[in-house]
Protein backbone atom coordinates (compact mmCIF):
# COMPACT_ATOMS: atom_id res chain seq x y z
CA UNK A 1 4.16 100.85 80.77
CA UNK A 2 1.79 98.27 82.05
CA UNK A 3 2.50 95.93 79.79
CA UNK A 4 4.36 92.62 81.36
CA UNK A 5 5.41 89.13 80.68
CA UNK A 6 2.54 87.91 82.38
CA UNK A 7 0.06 89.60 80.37
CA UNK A 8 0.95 88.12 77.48
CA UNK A 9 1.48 84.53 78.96
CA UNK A 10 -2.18 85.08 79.79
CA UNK A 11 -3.75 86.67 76.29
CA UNK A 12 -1.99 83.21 75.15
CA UNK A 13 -3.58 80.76 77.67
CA UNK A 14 -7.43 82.58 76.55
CA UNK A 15 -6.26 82.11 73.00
CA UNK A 16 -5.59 78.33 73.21
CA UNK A 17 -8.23 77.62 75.71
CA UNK A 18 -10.79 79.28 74.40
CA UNK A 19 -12.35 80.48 78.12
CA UNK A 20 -11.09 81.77 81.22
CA UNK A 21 -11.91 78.73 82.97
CA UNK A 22 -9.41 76.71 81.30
CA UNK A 23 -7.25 79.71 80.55
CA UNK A 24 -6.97 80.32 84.52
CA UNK A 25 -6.35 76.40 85.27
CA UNK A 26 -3.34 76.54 82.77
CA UNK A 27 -1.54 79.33 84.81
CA UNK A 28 -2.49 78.03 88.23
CA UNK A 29 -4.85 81.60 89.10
CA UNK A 30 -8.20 81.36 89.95
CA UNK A 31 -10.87 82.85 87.19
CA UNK A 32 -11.35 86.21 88.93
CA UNK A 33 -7.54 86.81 89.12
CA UNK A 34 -6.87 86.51 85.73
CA UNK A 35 -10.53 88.17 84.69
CA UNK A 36 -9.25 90.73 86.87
CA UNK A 37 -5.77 90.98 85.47
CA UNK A 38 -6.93 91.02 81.95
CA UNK A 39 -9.48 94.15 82.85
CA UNK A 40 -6.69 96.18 84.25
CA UNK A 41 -4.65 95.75 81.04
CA UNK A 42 -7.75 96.79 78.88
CA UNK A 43 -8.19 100.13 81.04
CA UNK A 44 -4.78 100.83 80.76
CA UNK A 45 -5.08 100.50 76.88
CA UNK A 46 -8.86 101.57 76.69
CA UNK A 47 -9.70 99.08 74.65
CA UNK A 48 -10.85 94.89 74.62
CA UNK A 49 -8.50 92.65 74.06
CA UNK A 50 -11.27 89.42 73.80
CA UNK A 51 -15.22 88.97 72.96
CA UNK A 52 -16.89 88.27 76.42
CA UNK A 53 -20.20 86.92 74.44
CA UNK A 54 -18.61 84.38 71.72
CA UNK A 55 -17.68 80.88 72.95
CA UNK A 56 -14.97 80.25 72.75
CA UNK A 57 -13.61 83.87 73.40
CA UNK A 58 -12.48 85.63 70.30
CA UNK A 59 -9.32 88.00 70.73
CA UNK A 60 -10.32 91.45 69.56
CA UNK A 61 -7.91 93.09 67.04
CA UNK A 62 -5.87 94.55 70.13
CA UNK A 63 -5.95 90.89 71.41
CA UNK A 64 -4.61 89.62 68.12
CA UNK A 65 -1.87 91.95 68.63
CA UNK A 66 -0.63 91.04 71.62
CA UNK A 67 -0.81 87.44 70.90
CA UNK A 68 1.28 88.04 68.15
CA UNK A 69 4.03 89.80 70.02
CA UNK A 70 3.46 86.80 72.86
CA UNK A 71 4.22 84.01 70.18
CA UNK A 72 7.69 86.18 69.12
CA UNK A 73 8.95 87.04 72.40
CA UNK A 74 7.58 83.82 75.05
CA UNK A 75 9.85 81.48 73.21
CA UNK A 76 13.13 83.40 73.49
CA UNK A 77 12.53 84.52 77.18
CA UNK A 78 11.47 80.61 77.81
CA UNK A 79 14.86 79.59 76.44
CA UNK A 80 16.82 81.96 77.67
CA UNK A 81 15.25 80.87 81.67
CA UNK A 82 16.09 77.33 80.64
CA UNK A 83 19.69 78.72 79.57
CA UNK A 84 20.23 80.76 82.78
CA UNK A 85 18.84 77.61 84.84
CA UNK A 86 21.29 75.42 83.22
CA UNK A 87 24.17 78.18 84.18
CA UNK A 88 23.80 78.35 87.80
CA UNK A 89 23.23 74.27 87.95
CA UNK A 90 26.80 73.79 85.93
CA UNK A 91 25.60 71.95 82.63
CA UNK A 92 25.87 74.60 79.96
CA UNK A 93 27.98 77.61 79.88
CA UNK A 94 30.54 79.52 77.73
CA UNK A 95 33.99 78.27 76.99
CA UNK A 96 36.28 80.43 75.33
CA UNK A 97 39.85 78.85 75.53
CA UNK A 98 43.02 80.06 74.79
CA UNK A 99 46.61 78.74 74.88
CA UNK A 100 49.47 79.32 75.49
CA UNK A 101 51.17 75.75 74.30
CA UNK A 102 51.52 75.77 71.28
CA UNK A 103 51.82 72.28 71.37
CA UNK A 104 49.28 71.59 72.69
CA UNK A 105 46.50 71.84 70.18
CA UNK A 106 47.23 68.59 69.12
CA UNK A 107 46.57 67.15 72.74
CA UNK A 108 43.65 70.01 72.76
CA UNK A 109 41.64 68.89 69.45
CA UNK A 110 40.37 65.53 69.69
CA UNK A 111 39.80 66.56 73.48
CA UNK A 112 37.20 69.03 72.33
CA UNK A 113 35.92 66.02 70.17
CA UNK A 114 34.60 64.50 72.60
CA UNK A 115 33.80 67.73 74.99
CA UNK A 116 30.94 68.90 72.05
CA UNK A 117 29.98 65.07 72.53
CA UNK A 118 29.63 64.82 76.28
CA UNK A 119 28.31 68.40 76.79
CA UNK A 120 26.29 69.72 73.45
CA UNK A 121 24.96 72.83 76.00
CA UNK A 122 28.13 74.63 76.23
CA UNK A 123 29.47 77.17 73.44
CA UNK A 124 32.83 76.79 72.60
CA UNK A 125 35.50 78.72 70.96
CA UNK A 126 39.33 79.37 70.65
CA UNK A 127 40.78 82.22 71.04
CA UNK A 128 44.22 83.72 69.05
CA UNK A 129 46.36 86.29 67.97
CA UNK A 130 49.15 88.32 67.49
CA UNK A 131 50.49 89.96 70.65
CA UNK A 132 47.21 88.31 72.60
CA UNK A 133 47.78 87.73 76.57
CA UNK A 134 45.76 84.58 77.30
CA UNK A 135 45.84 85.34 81.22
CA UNK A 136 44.90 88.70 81.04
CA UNK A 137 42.44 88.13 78.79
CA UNK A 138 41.42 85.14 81.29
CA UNK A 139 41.14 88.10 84.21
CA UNK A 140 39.13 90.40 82.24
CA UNK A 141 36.52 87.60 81.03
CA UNK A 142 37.50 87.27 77.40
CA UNK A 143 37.81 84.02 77.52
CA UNK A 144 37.23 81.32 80.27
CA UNK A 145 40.07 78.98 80.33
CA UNK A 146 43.51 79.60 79.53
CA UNK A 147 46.04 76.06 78.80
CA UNK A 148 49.22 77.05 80.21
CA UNK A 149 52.70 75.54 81.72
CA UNK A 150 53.47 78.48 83.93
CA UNK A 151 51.19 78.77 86.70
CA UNK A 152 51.12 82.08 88.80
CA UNK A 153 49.66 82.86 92.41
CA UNK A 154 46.75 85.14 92.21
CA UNK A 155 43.50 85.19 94.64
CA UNK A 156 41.40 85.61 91.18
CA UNK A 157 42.63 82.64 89.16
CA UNK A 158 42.69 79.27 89.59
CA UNK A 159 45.29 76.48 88.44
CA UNK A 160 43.87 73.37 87.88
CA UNK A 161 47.01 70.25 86.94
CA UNK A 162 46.08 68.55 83.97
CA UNK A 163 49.52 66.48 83.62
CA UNK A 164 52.99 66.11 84.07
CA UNK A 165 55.82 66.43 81.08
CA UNK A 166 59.08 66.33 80.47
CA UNK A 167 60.93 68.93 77.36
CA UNK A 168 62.98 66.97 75.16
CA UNK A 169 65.61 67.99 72.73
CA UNK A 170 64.91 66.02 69.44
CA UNK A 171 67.90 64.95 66.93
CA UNK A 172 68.84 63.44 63.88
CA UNK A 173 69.71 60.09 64.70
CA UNK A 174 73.24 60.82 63.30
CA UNK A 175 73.30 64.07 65.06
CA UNK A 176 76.91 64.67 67.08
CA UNK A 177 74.89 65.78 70.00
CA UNK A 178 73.49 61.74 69.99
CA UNK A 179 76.95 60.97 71.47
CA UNK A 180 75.96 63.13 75.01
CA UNK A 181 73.63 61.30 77.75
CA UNK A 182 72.19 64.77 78.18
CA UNK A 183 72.29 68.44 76.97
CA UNK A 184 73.39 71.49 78.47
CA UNK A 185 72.80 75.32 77.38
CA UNK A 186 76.22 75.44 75.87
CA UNK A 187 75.47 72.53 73.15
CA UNK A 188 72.74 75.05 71.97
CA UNK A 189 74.80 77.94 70.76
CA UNK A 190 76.02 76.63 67.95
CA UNK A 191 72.71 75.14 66.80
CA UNK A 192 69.97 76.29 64.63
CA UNK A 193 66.70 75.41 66.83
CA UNK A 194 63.19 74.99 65.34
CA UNK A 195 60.20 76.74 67.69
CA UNK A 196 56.48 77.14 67.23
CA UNK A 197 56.22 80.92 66.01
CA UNK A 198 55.04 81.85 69.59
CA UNK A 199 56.95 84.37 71.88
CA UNK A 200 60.18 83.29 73.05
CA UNK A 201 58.90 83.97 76.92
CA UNK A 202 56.12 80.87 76.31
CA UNK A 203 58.95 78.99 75.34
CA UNK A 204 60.15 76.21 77.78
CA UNK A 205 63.36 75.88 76.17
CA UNK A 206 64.54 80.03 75.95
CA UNK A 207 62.88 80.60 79.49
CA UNK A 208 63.54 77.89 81.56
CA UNK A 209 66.84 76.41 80.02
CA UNK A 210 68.66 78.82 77.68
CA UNK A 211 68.20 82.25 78.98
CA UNK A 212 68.67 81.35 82.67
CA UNK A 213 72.29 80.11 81.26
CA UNK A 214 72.62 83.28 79.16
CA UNK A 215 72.88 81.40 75.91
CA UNK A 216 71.79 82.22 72.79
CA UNK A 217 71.30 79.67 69.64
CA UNK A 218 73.17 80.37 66.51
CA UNK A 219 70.00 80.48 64.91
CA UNK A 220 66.05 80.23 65.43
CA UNK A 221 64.09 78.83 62.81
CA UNK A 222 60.06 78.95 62.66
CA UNK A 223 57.56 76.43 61.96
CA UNK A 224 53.45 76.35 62.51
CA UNK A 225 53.34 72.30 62.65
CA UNK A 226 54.68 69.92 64.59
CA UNK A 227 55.34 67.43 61.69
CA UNK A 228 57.47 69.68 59.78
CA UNK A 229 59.93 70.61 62.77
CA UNK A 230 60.32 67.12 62.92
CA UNK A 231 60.90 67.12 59.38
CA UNK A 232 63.83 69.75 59.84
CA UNK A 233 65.00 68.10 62.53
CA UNK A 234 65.76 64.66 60.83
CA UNK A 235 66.87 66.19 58.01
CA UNK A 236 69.82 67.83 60.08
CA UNK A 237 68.44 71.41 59.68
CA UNK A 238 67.96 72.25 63.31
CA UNK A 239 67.19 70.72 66.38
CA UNK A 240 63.91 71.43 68.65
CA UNK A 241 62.93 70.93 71.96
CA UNK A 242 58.90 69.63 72.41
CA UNK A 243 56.77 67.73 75.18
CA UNK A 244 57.40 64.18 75.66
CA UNK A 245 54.04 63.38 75.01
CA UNK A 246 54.27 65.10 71.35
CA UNK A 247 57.45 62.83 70.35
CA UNK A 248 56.13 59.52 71.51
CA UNK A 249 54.64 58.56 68.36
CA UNK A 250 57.16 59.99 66.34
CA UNK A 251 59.51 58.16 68.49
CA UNK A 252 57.54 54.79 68.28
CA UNK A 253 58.67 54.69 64.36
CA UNK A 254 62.05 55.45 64.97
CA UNK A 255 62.43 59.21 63.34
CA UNK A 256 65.13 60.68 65.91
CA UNK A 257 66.74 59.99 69.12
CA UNK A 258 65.97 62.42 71.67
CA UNK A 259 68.30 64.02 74.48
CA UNK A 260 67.15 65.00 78.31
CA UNK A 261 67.56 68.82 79.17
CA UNK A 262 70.74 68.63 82.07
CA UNK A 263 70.97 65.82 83.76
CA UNK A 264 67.75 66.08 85.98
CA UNK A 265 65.90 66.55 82.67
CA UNK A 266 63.59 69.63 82.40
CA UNK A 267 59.86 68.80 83.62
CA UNK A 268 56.73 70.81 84.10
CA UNK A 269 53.16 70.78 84.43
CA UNK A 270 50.47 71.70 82.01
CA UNK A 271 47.47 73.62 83.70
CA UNK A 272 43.92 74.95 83.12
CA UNK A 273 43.69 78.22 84.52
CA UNK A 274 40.07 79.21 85.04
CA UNK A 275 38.70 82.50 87.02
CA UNK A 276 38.16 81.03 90.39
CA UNK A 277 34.48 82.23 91.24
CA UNK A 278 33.72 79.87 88.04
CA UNK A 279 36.58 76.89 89.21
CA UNK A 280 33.70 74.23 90.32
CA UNK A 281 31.51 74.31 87.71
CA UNK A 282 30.59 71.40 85.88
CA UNK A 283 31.16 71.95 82.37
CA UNK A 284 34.52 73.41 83.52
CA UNK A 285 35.47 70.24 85.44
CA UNK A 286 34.02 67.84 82.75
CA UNK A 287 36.51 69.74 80.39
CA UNK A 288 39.50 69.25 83.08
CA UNK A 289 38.49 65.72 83.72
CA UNK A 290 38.60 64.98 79.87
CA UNK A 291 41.63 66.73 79.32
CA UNK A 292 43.29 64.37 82.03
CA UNK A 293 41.65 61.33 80.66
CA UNK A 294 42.92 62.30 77.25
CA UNK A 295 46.87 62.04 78.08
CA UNK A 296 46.04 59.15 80.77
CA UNK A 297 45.02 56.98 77.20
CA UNK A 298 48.25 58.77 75.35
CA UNK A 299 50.23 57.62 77.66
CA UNK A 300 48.56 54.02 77.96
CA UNK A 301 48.48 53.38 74.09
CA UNK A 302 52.43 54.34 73.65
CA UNK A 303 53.31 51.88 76.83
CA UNK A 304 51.71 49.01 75.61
């Protein structure tokens, strides 16, 4: 087929110019270049596509045709250039995130807020499900950034810090565990202990503190939202163990006391993992950068 992109760019410059003249100063080709390109198409074809003796020119028919199919498709290649442009130079792009804090989508919400604001180019979604494997699906491009606590070495990945935390048992205030400066695994196994409905392995709490200990609660209990595991929790059904930066405000109206995990406290680091081919673009580090920002004024508002 002889038919191009180029062809049609120019049956629409004759159209809206009316004469190869100014038809041939619109695409920067001199008249006998496009006169020349426009004959080779109507051999090819066997047919006119314009009226050499009307001024201005008149698209035959065949012309007519192609103009049509120029005003559908021009359009959607021109915006899909300006969209591939816009990739390579970092200011739109696809985010898909996933996570694998469940805590975290209260940090990760009003975030996004203001992401959409600051870059309206980018398309942006979040990713769950049942038995779903965020990194994985991070490797194999389903999605483009993964929020996670436990960072692994691999050449294709890249962990980028977004801040530091620190797990925290929370209690009734008239809890007996209130009377201990700090918990151990033991005080756990006769508890009931309120998690996120997540996988026990992307909890802190079972894989950094319990299991390690080989303890095992006397019972788990399961709850989507933050607020009502706090609810449980000062109502002396259970006792749960969340981020710092998720009790704060809780903690500013006096709800619960909360309890340090051993005595050096258990701490960790919440990261974006991105693919690292992808690590340095622009709408990936505006993302970071917000996400830092975003604890940065949590952590500013609850100290003042």
């Amino acid at each position: 087929m002889l038919l191009e992109l180029r062809h049609l760019r120019s049956l629409q410059a004759i159209y809206q110019g009316g004469s190869l003249a100014r038809a041939a100063e619109q695409l920067h080709l001199t008249q006998s270049a496009l006169s020349h390109q426009i004959r080779s198409l109507e051999n090819y074809y066997q047919t006119p596509l314009y009226l050499r003796s009307t001024k201005p020119l008149t698209l035959t028919p065949a012309g007519l045709k192609l103009l049509a199919l120029a005003q559908q498709v021009l359009p959607e290649v021109d915006a899909t250039d300006r969209q591939l442009r816009s990739y390579a130079q970092g200011e739109s792009g696809r985010l898909f995130i996933a996570i694998e804090c469940h805590a975290c989508f209260e940090w990760l919400i009003p975030v996004l807020d203001r992401y959409r604001q600051a870059w309206p180019e980018v398309e942006i979604d979040i990713r769950l499900g049942l038995n779903f494997e965020p990194i994985a699906a991070l490797q194999k491009g389903e999605v483009d950034l993964v929020i996670s606590s436990d960072p692994q070495a691999h050449k294709a990945l890249s962990f980028e810090p977004l801040f530091d935390y620190e797990g925290l048992l929370a209690l009734a205030h008239d809890h007996p565990l209130t009377a201990k400066k700090y918990i151990v695994p033991a005080d756990l196994a006769d508890q009931t202990l309120v998690t996120y409905p997540v996988e026990r392995k992307r909890l802190d709490v079972f894989s950094r503190f319990l299991q390690p200990a080989g303890v095992e609660p006397a019972n788990v209990r399961q709850a989507e939202l933050t607020a009502i595991i706090l609810l449980l929790v000062t109502t002396l059904k259970g006792v749960a163990v969340l981020p710092d930066w998720v009790l704060k405000e809780s903690m500013s109206h006096n709800r619960f006391t909360t309890r340090p995990l051993g005595k050096a406290g258990m701490h960790g680091t919440l990261h974006a993992a991105v693919r690292r081919n992808e690590s340095e673009a622009a709408f990936i580090q505006g993302f970071i950068a917000l996400g830092k920002r975003a604890m940065d004024d949590v952590i500013v508002h609850y100290a003042e």
